[in-house]
C-alpha atoms as a PDB file:
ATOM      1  CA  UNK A   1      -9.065  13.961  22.424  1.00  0.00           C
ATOM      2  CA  UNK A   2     -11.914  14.153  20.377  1.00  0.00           C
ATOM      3  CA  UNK A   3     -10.384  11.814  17.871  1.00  0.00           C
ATOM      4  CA  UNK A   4      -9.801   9.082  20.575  1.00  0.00           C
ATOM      5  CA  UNK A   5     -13.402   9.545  21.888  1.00  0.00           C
ATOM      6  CA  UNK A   6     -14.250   8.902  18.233  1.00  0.00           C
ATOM      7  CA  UNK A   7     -12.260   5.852  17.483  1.00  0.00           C
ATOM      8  CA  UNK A   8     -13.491   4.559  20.712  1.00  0.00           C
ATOM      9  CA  UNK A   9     -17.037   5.258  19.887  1.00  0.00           C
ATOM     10  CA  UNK A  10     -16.460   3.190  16.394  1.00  0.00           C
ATOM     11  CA  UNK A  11     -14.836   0.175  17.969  1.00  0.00           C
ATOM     12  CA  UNK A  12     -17.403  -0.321  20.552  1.00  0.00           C
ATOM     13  CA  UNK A  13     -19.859  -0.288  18.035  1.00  0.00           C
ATOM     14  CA  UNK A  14     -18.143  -3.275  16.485  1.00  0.00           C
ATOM     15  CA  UNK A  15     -18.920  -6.330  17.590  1.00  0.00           C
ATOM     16  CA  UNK A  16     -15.417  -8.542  16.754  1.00  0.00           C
ATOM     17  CA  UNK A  17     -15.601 -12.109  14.912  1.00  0.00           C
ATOM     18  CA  UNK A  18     -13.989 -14.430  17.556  1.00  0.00           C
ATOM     19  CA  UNK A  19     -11.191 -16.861  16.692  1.00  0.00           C
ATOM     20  CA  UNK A  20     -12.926 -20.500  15.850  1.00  0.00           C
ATOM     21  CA  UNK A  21     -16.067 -18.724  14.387  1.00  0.00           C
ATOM     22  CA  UNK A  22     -17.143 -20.430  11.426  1.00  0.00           C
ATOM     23  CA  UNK A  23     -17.688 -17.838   7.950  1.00  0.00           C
ATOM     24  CA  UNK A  24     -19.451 -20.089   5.800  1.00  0.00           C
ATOM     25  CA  UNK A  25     -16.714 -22.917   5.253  1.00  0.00           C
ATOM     26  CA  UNK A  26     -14.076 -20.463   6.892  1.00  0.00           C
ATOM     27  CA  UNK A  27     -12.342 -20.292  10.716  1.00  0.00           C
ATOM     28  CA  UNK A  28     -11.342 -17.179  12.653  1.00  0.00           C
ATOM     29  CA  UNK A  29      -7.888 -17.799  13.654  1.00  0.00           C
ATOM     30  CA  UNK A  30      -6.837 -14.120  14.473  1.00  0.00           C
ATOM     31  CA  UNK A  31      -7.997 -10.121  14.014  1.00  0.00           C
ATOM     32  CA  UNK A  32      -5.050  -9.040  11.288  1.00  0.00           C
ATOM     33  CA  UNK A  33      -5.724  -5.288  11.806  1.00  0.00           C
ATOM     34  CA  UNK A  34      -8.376  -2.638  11.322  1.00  0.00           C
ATOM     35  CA  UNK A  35      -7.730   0.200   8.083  1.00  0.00           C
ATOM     36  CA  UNK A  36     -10.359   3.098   7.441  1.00  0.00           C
ATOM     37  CA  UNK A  37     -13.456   0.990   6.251  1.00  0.00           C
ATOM     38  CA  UNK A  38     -12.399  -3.023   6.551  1.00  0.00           C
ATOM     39  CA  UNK A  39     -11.564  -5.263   9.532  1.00  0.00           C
ATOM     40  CA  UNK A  40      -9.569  -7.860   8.355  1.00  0.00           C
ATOM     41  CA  UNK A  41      -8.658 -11.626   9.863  1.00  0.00           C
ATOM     42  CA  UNK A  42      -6.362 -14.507   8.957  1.00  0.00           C
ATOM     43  CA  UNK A  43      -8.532 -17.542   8.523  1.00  0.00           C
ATOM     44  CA  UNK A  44      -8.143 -21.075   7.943  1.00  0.00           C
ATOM     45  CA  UNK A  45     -10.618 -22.957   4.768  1.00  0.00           C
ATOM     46  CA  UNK A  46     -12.012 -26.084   5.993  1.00  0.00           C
ATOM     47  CA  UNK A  47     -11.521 -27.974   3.258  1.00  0.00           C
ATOM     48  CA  UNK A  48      -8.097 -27.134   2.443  1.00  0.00           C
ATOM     49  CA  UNK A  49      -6.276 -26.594   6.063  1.00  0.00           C
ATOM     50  CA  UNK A  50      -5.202 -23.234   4.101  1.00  0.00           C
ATOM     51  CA  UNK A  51      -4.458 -19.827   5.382  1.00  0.00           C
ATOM     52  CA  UNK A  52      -6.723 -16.755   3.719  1.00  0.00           C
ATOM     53  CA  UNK A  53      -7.551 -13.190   4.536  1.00  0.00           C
ATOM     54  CA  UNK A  54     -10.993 -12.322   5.088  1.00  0.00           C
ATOM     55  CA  UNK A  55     -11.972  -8.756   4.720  1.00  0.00           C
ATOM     56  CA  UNK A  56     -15.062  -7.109   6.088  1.00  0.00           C
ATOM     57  CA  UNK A  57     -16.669  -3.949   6.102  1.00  0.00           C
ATOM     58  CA  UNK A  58     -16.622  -1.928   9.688  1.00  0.00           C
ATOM     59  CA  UNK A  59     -20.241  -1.641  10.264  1.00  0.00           C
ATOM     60  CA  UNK A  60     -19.776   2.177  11.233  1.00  0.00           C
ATOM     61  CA  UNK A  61     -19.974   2.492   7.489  1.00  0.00           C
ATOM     62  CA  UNK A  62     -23.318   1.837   7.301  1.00  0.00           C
ATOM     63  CA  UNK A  63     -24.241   5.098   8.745  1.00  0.00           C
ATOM     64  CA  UNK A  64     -22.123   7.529   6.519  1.00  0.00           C
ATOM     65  CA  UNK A  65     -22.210   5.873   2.628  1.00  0.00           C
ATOM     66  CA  UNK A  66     -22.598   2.764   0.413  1.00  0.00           C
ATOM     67  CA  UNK A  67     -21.147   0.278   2.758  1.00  0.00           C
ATOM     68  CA  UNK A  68     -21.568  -2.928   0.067  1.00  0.00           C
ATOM     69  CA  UNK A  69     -19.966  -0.839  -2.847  1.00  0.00           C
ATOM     70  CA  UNK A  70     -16.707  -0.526  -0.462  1.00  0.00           C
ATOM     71  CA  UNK A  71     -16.398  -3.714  -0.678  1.00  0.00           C
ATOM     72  CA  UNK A  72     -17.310  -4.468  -3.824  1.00  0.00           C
ATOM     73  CA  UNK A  73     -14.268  -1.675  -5.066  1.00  0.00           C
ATOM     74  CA  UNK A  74     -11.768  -3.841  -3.773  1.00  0.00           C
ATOM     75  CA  UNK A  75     -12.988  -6.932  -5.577  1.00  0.00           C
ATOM     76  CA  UNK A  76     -13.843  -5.322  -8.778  1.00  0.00           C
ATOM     77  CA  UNK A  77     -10.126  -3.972  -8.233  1.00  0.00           C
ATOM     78  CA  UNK A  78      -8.124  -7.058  -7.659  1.00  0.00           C
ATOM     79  CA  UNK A  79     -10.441  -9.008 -10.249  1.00  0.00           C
ATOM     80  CA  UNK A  80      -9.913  -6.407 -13.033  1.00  0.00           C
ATOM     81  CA  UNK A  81      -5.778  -6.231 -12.094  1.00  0.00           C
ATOM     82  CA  UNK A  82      -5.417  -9.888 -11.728  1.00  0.00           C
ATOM     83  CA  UNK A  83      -1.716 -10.191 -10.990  1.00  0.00           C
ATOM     84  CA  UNK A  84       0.404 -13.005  -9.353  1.00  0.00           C
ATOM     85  CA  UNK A  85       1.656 -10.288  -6.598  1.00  0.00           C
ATOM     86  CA  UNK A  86      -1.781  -8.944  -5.799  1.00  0.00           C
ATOM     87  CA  UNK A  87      -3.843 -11.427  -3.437  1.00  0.00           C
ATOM     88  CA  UNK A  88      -6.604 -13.081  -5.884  1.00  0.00           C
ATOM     89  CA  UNK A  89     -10.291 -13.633  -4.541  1.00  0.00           C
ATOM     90  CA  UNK A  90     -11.397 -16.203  -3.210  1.00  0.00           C
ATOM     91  CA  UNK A  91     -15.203 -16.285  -2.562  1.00  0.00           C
ATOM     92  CA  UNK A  92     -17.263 -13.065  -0.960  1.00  0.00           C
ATOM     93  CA  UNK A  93     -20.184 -13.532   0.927  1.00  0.00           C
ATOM     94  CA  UNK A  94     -22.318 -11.792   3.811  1.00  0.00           C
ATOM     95  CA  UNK A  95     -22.093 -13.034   7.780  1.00  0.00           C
ATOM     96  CA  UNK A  96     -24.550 -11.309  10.206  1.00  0.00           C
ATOM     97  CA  UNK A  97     -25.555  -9.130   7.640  1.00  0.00           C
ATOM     98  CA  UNK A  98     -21.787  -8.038   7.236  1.00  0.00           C
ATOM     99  CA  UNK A  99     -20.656  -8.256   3.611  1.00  0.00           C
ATOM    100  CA  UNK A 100     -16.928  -9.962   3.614  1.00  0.00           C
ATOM    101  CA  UNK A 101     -14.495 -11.679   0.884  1.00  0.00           C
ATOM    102  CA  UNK A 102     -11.888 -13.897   1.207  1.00  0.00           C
ATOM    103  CA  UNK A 103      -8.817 -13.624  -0.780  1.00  0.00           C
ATOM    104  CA  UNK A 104      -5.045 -14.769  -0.819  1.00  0.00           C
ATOM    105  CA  UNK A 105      -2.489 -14.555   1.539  1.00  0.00           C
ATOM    106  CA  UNK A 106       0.493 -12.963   0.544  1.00  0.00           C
ATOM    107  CA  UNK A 107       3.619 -14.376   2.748  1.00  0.00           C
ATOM    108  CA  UNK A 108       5.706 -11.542   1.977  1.00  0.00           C
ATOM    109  CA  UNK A 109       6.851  -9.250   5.037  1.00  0.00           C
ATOM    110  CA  UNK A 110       5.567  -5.673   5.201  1.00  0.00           C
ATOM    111  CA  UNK A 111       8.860  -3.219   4.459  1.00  0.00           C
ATOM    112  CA  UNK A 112       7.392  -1.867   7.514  1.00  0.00           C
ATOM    113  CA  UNK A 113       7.816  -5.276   9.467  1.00  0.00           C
ATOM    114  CA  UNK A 114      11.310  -5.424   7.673  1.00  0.00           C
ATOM    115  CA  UNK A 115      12.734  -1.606   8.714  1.00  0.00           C
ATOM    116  CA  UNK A 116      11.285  -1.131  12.018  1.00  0.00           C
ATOM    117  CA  UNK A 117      11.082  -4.419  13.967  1.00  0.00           C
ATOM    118  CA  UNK A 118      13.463  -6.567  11.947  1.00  0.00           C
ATOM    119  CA  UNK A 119      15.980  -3.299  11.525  1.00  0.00           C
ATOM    120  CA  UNK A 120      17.033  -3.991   8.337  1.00  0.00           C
ATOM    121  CA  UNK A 121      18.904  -1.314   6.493  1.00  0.00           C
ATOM    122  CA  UNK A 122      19.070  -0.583   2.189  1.00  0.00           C
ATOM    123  CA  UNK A 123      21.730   1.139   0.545  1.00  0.00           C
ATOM    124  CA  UNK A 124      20.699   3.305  -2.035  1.00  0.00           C
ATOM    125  CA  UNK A 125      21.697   0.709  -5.023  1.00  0.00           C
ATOM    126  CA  UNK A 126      19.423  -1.662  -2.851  1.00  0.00           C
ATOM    127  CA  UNK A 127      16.625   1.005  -2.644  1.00  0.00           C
ATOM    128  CA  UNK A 128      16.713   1.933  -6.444  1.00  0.00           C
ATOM    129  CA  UNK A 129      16.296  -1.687  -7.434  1.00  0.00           C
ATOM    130  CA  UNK A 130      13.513  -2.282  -5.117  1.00  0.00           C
ATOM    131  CA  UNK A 131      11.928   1.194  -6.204  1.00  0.00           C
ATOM    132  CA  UNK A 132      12.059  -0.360  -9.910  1.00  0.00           C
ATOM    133  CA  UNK A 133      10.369  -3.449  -8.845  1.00  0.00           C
ATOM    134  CA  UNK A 134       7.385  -1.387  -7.279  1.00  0.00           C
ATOM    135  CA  UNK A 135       7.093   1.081 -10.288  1.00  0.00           C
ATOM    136  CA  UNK A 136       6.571  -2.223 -12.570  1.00  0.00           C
ATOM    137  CA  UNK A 137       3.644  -3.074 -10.383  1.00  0.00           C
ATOM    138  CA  UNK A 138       2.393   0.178 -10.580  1.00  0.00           C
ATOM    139  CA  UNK A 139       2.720   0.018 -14.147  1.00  0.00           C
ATOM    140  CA  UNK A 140       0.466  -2.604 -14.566  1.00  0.00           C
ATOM    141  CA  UNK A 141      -1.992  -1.013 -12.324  1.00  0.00           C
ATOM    142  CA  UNK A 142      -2.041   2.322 -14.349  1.00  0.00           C
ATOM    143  CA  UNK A 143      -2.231   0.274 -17.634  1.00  0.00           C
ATOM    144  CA  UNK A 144      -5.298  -1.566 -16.401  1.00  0.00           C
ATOM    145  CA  UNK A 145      -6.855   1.915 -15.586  1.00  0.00           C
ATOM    146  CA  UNK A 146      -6.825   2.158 -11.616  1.00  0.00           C
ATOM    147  CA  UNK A 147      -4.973   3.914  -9.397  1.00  0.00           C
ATOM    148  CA  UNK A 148      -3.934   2.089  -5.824  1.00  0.00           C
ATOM    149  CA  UNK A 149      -3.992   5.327  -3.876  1.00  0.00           C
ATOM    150  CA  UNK A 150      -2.605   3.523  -0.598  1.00  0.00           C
ATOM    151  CA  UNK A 151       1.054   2.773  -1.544  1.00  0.00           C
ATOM    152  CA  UNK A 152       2.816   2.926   1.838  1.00  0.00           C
ATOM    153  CA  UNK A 153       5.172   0.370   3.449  1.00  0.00           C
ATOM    154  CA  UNK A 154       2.379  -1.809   5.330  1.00  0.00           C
ATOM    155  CA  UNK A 155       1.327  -2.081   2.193  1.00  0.00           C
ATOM    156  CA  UNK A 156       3.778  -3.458   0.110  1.00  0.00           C
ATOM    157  CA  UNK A 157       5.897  -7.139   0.514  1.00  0.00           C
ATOM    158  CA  UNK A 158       8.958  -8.291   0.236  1.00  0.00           C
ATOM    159  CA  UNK A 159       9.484 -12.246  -0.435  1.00  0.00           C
ATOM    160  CA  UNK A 160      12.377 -13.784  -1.078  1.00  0.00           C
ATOM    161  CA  UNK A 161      13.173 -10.551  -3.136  1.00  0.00           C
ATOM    162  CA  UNK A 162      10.129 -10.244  -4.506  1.00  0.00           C
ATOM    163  CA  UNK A 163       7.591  -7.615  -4.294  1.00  0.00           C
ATOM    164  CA  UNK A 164       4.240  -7.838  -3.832  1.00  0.00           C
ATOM    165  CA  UNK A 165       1.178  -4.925  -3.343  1.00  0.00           C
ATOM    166  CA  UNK A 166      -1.624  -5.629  -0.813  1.00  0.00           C
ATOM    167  CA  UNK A 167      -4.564  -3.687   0.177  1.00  0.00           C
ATOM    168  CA  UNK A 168      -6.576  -2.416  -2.651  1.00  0.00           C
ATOM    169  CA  UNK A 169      -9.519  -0.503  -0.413  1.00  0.00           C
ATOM    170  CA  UNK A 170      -8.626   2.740  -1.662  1.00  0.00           C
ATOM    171  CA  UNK A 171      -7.946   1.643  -5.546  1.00  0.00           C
ATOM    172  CA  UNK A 172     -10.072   3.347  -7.681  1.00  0.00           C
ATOM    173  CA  UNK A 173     -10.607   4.053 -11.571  1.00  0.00           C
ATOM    174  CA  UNK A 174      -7.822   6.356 -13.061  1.00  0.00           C
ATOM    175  CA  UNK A 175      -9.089   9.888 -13.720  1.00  0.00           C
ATOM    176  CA  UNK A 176      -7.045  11.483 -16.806  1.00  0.00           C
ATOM    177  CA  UNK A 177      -6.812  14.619 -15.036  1.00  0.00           C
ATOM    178  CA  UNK A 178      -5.715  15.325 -11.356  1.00  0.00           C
ATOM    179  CA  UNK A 179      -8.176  16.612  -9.028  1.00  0.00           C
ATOM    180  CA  UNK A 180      -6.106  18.362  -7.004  1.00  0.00           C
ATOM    181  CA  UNK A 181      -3.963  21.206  -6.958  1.00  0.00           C
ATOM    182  CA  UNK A 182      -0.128  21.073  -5.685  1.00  0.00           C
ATOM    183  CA  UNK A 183       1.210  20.951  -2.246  1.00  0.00           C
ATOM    184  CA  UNK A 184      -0.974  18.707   0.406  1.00  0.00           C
ATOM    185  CA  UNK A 185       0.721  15.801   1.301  1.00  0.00           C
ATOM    186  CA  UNK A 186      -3.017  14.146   1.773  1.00  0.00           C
ATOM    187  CA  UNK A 187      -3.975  15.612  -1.527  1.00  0.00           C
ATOM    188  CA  UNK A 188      -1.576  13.786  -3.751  1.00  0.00           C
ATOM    189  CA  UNK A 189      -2.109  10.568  -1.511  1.00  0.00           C
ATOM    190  CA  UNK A 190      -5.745  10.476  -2.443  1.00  0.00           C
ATOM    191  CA  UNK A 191      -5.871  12.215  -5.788  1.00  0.00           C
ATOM    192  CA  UNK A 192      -7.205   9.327  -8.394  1.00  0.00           C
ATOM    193  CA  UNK A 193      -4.595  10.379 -11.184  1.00  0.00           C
ATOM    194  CA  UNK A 194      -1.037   8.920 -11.327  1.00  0.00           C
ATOM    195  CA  UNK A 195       0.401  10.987  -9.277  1.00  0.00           C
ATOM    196  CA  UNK A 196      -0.814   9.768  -6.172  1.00  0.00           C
ATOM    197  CA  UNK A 197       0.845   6.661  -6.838  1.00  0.00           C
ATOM    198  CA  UNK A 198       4.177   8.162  -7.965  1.00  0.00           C
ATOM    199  CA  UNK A 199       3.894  10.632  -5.071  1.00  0.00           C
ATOM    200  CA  UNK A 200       3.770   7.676  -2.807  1.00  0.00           C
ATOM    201  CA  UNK A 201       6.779   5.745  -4.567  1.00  0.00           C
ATOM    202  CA  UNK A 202       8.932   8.883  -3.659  1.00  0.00           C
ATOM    203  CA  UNK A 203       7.832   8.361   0.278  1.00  0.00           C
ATOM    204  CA  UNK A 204       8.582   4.326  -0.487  1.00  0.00           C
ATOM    205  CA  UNK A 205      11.693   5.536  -1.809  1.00  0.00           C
ATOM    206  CA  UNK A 206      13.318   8.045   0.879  1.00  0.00           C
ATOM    207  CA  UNK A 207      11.755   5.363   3.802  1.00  0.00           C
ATOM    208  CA  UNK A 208      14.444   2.427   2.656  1.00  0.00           C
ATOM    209  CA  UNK A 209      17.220   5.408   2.030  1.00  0.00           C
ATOM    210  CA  UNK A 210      16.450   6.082   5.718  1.00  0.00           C
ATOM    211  CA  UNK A 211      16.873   2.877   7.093  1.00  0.00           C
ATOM    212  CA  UNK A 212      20.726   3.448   7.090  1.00  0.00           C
ATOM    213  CA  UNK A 213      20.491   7.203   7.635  1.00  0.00           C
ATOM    214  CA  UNK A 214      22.372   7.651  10.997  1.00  0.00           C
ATOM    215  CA  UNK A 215      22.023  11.187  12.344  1.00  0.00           C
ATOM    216  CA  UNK A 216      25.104  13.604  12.812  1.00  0.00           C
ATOM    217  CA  UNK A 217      23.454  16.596  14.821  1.00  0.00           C
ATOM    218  CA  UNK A 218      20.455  16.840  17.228  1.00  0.00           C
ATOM    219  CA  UNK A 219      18.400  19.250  15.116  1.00  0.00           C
ATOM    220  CA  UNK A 220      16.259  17.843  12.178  1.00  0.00           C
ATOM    221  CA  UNK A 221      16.719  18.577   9.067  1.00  0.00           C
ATOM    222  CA  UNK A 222      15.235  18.300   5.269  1.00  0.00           C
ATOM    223  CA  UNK A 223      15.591  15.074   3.784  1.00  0.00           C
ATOM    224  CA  UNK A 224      17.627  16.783   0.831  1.00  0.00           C
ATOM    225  CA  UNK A 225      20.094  17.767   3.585  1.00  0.00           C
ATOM    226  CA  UNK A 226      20.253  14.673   5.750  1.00  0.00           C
ATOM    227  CA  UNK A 227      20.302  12.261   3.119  1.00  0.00           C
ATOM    228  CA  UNK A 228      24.095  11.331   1.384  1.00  0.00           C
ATOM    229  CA  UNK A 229      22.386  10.285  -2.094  1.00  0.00           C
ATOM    230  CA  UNK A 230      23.473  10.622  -5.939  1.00  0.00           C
ATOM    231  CA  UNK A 231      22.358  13.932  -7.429  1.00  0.00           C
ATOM    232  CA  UNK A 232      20.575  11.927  -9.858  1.00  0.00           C
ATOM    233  CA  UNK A 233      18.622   9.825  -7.057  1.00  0.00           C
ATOM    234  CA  UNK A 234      17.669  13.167  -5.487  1.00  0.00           C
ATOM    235  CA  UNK A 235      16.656  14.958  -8.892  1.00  0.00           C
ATOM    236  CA  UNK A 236      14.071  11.616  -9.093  1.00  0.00           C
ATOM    237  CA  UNK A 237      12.633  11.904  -5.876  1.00  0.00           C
ATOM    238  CA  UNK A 238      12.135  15.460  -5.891  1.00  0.00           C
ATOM    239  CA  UNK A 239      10.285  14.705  -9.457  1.00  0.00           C
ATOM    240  CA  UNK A 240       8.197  11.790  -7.688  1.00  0.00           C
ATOM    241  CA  UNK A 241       7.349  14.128  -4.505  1.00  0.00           C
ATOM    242  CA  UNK A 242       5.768  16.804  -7.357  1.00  0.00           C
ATOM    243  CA  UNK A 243       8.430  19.184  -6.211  1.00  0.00           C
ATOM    244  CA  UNK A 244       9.809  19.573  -9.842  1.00  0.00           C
ATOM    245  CA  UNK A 245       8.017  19.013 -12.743  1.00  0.00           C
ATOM    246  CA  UNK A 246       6.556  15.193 -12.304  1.00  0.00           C
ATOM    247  CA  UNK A 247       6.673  12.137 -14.374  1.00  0.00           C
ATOM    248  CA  UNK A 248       3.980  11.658 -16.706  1.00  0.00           C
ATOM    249  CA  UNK A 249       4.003   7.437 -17.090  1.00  0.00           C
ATOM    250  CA  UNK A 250       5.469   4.981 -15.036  1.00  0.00           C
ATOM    251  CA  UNK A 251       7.543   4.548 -18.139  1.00  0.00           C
ATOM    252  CA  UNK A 252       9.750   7.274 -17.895  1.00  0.00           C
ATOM    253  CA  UNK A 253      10.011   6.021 -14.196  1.00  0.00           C
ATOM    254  CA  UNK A 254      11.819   3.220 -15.460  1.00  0.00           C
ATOM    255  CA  UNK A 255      13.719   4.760 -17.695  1.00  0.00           C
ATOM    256  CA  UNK A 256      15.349   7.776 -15.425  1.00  0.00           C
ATOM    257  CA  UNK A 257      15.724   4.719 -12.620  1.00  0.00           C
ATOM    258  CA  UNK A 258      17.952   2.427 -15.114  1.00  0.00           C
ATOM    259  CA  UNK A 259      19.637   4.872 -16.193  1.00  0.00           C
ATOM    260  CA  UNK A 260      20.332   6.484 -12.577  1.00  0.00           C
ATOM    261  CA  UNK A 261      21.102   2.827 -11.455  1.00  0.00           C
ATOM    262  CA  UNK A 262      23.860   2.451 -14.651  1.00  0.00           C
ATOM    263  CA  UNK A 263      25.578   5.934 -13.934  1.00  0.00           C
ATOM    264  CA  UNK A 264      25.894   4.951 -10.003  1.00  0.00           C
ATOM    265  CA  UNK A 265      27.867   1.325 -11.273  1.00  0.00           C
ATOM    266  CA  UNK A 266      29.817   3.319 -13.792  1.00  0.00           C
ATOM    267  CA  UNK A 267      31.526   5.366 -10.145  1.00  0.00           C
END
C-alpha cells in the first residue's frame, strides 16, 4: 500500500517529455520505460532520421542525493568500457533543467521479450553457450575495473545470436573486496565486487534452463529438484549463486563452462 502511494507520489511529481518534443536536435517518439533513477525514451536525431535512447534523471532524485553524478556514472561507465555490444554515447546535455544523454540503440531483443512474450524455450547446450557469451562481456567489464551490478534479462540482448548488455545505471568501480556478507539475494545483486555479477549470471543461467522446464506436480519445488540438468551444470550454478565456494575471475568461468559444454557432447 504504502509502496503504491509512494510510486504514485514520484510519478506525479514527474512531469513526462511528450512525443514530438524537441531535446536540442532530438524528437520524442515514445516513453521506453522508467528504472530506479532514469526515465528513458526512444528518439529520433534530426539530422540523421536515426533512432537513439535518451536517458534522463527522475527529478525525485533531486531531493534524496547527487542527481547530476547519476548520470554522469553511466557515461563515465559506458565511455571507460567502450564496447561494440554496450550502447556508445552520443551527446549529453540538460532540458528544463533535467540533465539527459543520448546514446545507441541496441536492436537486440530483451531475453525477457524472448522467454515470456515470444515463448521461446533453451535447452541446456543452448543455455551454456549463451551463458559463455555473457561471461565474455562480463569479462571485459571486470578487466576495465567496473562492476555492472544490474545483470538481469531486461537487461541483456539477443541479436541475431549475439549478445549485447544494456543499462549501465547501477555500474560502478570494482571494489577488491566484497562488502557484503553471504546469503541476501539483494546483497550479492548490489555488492560492487565480482560477485554480484557472477551471482546474477547464475539467475541468467537457471531463467533460460526454465524456459523448457514443464512442471510434473502442483507443489513447488527447489530449482536443484525441478530442474533435469548435468551434474556438472548444477555444480556451476550452485558456485555462481555463492552456494559453494564461488569463482574468483570470470576466467575460470570460462574454463569450468567449456569444459562442462565438451563433457555434455562427449554423452
Amino acid at each position: 500500500m504504502l509502496h503504491t502511494l509512494f510510486r504514485r507520489l514520484i510519478d506525479g511529481f514527474e512531469q513526462p517529455w511528450n512525443p514530438g518534443e524537441n531535446i536540442n536536435g532530438y524528437h520524442i517518439n515514445r516513453l521506453v520505460g522508467k528504472g530506479s533513477y532514469g526515465t528513458t525514451y526512444s528518439v529520433i536525431d534530426h539530422s540523421s532520421g536515426k533512432e537513439a535512447i535518451l536517458k534522463r534523471i527522475r527529478p525525485y532524485k533531486k531531493l534524496f542525493s547527487n542527481h547530476v553524478q547519476y548520470v554522469q556514472n553511466e557515461i563515465n561507465a559506458l565511455q571507460t568500457l567502450s564496447h561494440p555490444r554496450f550502447p556508445s554515447v552520443y551527446t549529453t546535455g540538460e532540458y528544463r533543467k533535467i540533465p539527459y544523454f543520448v546514446m545507441e540503440k541496441m536492436h537486440g531483443q530483451t531475453f525477457e521479450e524472448l522467454i515470456f512474450k515470444e515463448g521461446i524455450t533453451y535447452s541446456e547446450g543452448e543455455s551454456l553457450k549463451l551463458g559463455v557469451q555473457l561471461v565474455i562481456l562480463v569479462q571485459w567489464i571486470h578487466e576495465n575495473g567496473y562492476v555492472h551490478r544490474d545483470l538481469r534479462i531486461p537487461n541483456i540482448l539477443l541479436d541475431h545470436g549475439t549478445l549485447q548488455i544494456v543499462d549501465f545505471g547501477l555500474a560502478c568501480e570494482m571494489n577488491a573486496t566484497s562488502e557484503t556478507g553471504p546469503g541476501k539475494h539483494k546483497d550479492y545483486m548490489r555488492d560492487k565486487s565480482k560477485k554480484s555479477d557472477f551471482y546474477a549470471i547464475g539467475h541468467f543461467l537457471l531463467f533460460l534452463l526454465y524456459s523448457s522446464y514443464e512442471p510434473t506436480m502442483k507443489k513447488e519445488r527447489s530449482w536443484e529438484e525441478e530442474l533435469t540438468i548435468h551434474h556438472d551444470t548444477r555444480m556451476v550454478i550452485r558456485r555462481l549463486l555463492q552456494i559453494d565456494s564461488g569463482f574468483t575471475d570470470a576466467e575460470e568461468i570460462l574454463e569450468e563452462l567449456s569444459r562442462v559444454i565438451d563433457t555434455r557432447q562427449e554423452r
